[in-house]
Protein backbone atom coordinates (compact mmCIF):
# COMPACT_ATOMS: atom_id res chain seq x y z
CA UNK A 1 2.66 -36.94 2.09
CA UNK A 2 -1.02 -36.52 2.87
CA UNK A 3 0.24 -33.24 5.31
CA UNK A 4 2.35 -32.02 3.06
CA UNK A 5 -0.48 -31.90 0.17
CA UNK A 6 -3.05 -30.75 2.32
CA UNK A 7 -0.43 -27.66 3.62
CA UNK A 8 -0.06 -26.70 0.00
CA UNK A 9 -3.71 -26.51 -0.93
CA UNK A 10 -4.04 -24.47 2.57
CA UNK A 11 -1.55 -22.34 1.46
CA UNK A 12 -2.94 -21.66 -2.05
CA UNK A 13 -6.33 -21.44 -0.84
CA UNK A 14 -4.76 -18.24 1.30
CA UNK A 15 -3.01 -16.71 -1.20
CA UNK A 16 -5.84 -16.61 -3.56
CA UNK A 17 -8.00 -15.18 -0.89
CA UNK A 18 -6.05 -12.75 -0.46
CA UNK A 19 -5.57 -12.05 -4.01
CA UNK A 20 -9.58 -12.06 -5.22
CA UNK A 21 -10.22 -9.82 -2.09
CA UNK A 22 -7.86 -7.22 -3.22
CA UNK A 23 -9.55 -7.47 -6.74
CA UNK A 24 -12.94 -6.86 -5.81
CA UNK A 25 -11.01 -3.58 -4.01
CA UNK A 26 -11.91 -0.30 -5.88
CA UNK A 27 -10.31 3.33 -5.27
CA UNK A 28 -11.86 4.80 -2.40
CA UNK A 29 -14.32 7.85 -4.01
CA UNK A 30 -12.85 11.09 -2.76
CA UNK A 31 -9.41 10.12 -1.62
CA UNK A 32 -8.10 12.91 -2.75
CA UNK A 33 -9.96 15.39 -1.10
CA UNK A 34 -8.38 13.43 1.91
CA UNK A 35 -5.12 14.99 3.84
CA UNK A 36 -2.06 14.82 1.65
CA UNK A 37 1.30 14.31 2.28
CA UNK A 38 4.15 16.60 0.81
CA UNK A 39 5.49 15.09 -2.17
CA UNK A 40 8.38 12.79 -1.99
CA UNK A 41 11.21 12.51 -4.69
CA UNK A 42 12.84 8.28 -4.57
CA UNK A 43 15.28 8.47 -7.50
CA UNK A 44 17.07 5.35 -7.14
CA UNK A 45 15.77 3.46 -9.87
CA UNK A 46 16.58 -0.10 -8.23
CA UNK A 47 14.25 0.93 -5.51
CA UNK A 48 10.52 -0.36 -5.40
CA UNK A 49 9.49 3.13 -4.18
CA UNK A 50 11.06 4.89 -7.18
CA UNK A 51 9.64 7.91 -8.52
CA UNK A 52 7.35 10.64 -6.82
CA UNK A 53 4.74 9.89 -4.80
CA UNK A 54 2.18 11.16 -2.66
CA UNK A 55 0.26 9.33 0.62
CA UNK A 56 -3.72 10.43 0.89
CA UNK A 57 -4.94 9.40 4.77
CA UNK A 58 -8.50 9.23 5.75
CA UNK A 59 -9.57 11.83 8.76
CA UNK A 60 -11.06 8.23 10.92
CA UNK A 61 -7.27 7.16 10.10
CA UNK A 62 -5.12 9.97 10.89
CA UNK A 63 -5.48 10.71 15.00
CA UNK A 64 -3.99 6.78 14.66
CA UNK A 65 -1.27 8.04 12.25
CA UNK A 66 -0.25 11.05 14.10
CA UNK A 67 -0.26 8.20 17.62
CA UNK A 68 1.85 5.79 15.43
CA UNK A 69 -1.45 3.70 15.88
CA UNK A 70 -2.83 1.24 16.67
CA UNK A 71 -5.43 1.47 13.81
CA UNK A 72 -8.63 1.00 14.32
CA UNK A 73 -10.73 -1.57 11.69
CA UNK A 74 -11.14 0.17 8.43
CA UNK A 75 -8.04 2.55 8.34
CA UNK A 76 -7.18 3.39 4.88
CA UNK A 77 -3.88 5.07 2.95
CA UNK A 78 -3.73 5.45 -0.79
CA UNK A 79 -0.40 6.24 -2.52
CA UNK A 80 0.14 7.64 -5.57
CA UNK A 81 3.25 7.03 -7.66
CA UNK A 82 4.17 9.11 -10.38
CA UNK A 83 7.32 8.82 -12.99
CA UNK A 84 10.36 10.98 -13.00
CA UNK A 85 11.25 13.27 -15.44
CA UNK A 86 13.88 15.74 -15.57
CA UNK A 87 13.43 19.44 -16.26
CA UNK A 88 16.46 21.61 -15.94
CA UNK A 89 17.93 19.08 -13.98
CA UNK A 90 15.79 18.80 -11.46
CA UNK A 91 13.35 15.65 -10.89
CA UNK A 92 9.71 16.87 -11.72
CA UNK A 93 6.50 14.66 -11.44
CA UNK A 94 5.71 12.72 -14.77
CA UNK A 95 2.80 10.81 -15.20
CA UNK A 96 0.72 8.73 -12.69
CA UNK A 97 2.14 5.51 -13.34
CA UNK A 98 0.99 3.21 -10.08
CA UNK A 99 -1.72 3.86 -7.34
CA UNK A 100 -1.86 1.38 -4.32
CA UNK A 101 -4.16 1.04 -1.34
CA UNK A 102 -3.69 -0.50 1.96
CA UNK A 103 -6.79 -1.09 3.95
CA UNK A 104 -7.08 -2.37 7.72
CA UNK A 105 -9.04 -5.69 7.55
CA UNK A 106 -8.73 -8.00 10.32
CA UNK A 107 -10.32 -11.03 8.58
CA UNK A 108 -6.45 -10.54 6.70
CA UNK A 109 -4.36 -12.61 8.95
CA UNK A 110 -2.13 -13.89 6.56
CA UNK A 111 -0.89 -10.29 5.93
CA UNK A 112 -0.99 -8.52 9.64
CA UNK A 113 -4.71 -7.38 9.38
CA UNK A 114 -4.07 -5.35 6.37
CA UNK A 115 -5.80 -5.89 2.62
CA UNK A 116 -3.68 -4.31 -0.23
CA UNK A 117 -4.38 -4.01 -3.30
CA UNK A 118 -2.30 -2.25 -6.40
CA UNK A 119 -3.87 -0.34 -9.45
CA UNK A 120 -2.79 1.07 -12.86
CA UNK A 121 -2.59 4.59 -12.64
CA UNK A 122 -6.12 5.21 -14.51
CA UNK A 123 -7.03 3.60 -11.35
CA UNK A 124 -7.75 -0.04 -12.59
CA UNK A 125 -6.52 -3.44 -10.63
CA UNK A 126 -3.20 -4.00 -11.42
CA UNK A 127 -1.28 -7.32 -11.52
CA UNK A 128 0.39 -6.05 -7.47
CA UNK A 129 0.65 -9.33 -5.79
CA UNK A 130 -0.36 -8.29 -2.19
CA UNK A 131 1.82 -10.68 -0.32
CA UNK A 132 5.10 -10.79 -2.64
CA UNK A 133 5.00 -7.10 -3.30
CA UNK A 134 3.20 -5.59 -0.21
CA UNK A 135 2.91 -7.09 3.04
CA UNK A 136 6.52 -8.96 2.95
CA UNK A 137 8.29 -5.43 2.66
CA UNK A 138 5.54 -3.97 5.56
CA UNK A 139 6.27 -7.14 7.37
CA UNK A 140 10.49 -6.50 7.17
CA UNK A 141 10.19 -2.76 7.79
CA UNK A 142 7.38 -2.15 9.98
CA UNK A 143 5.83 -4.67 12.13
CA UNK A 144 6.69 -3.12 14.95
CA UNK A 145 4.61 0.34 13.99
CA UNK A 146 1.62 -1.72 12.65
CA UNK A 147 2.73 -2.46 9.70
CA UNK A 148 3.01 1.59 8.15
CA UNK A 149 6.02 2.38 6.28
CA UNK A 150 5.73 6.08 6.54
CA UNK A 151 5.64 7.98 9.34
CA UNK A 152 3.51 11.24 10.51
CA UNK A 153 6.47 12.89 10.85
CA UNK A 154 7.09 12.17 7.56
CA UNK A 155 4.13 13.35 6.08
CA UNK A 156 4.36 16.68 6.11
């Protein structure tokens, strides 16, 4: 019973680690004066990724991009997510609605080495839980490309 209750508090203790690092996280200053993807449209609305978004790398993080990594400590990507509206049809970018970062960090274990953290789209903290909604979705579709989603190839 002992293990079990000391497991628990081992595996709170984690999670809010994780979580009060990616609070004290601000927006990089500048990111987006970094290179910028072409936009992409996700209009399923059941999808996490829905809407229009844009990914903003860092010039130390994209020769590790364009490899497919590794990346070295201190890599950074910022996404922007913006709402969809319709305008003859067609989606067009609404407003900002989410902004997330994702940060290499090796004192992050629990999530692969990587610190995210999720903002409002005026670019303050936002109630993102890093694990739940971040790393277990980077875990399931790309821990075999260091835990990045997107793809150089993509980016253009």
């Amino acid at each position: 019973m002992k293990r079990i209750a000391c497991m628990m508090a081992l595996a709170v203790a984690i999670a809010s680690s994780v979580a009060l690092a990616a609070e004290k996280l601000s927006l990089p200053k500048g990111y987006q004066k970094w290179a910028k993807s072409g936009e992409k449209v996700v209009t399923d609305k059941n999808s996490l990724f829905y809407g229009i978004h844009y990914i903003y790398v860092d010039a130390r993080t994209m020769k590790a991009y364009q490899a497919g990594g590794p990346y070295p400590e201190g890599s950074r990507f910022v996404v922007e997510y913006f709402n969809i509206r319709e305008e003859g049809g067609k989606p067009v970018k609404g407003k900002k609605n989410m902004i997330v970062l994702m940060k290499k960090d090796k004192k992050q274990q629990e999530t692969g080495g990587w610190l995210y953290a999720g903002f409002n789209g005026d670019g303050t903290p936002s109630a993102v839980d890093p694990v739940k909604n971040c790393y277990e979705c980077h875990l399931k579709e790309a821990k075999d490309r260091g835990f990045i989603i997107s793809r150089y190839a993509q980016f253009r």
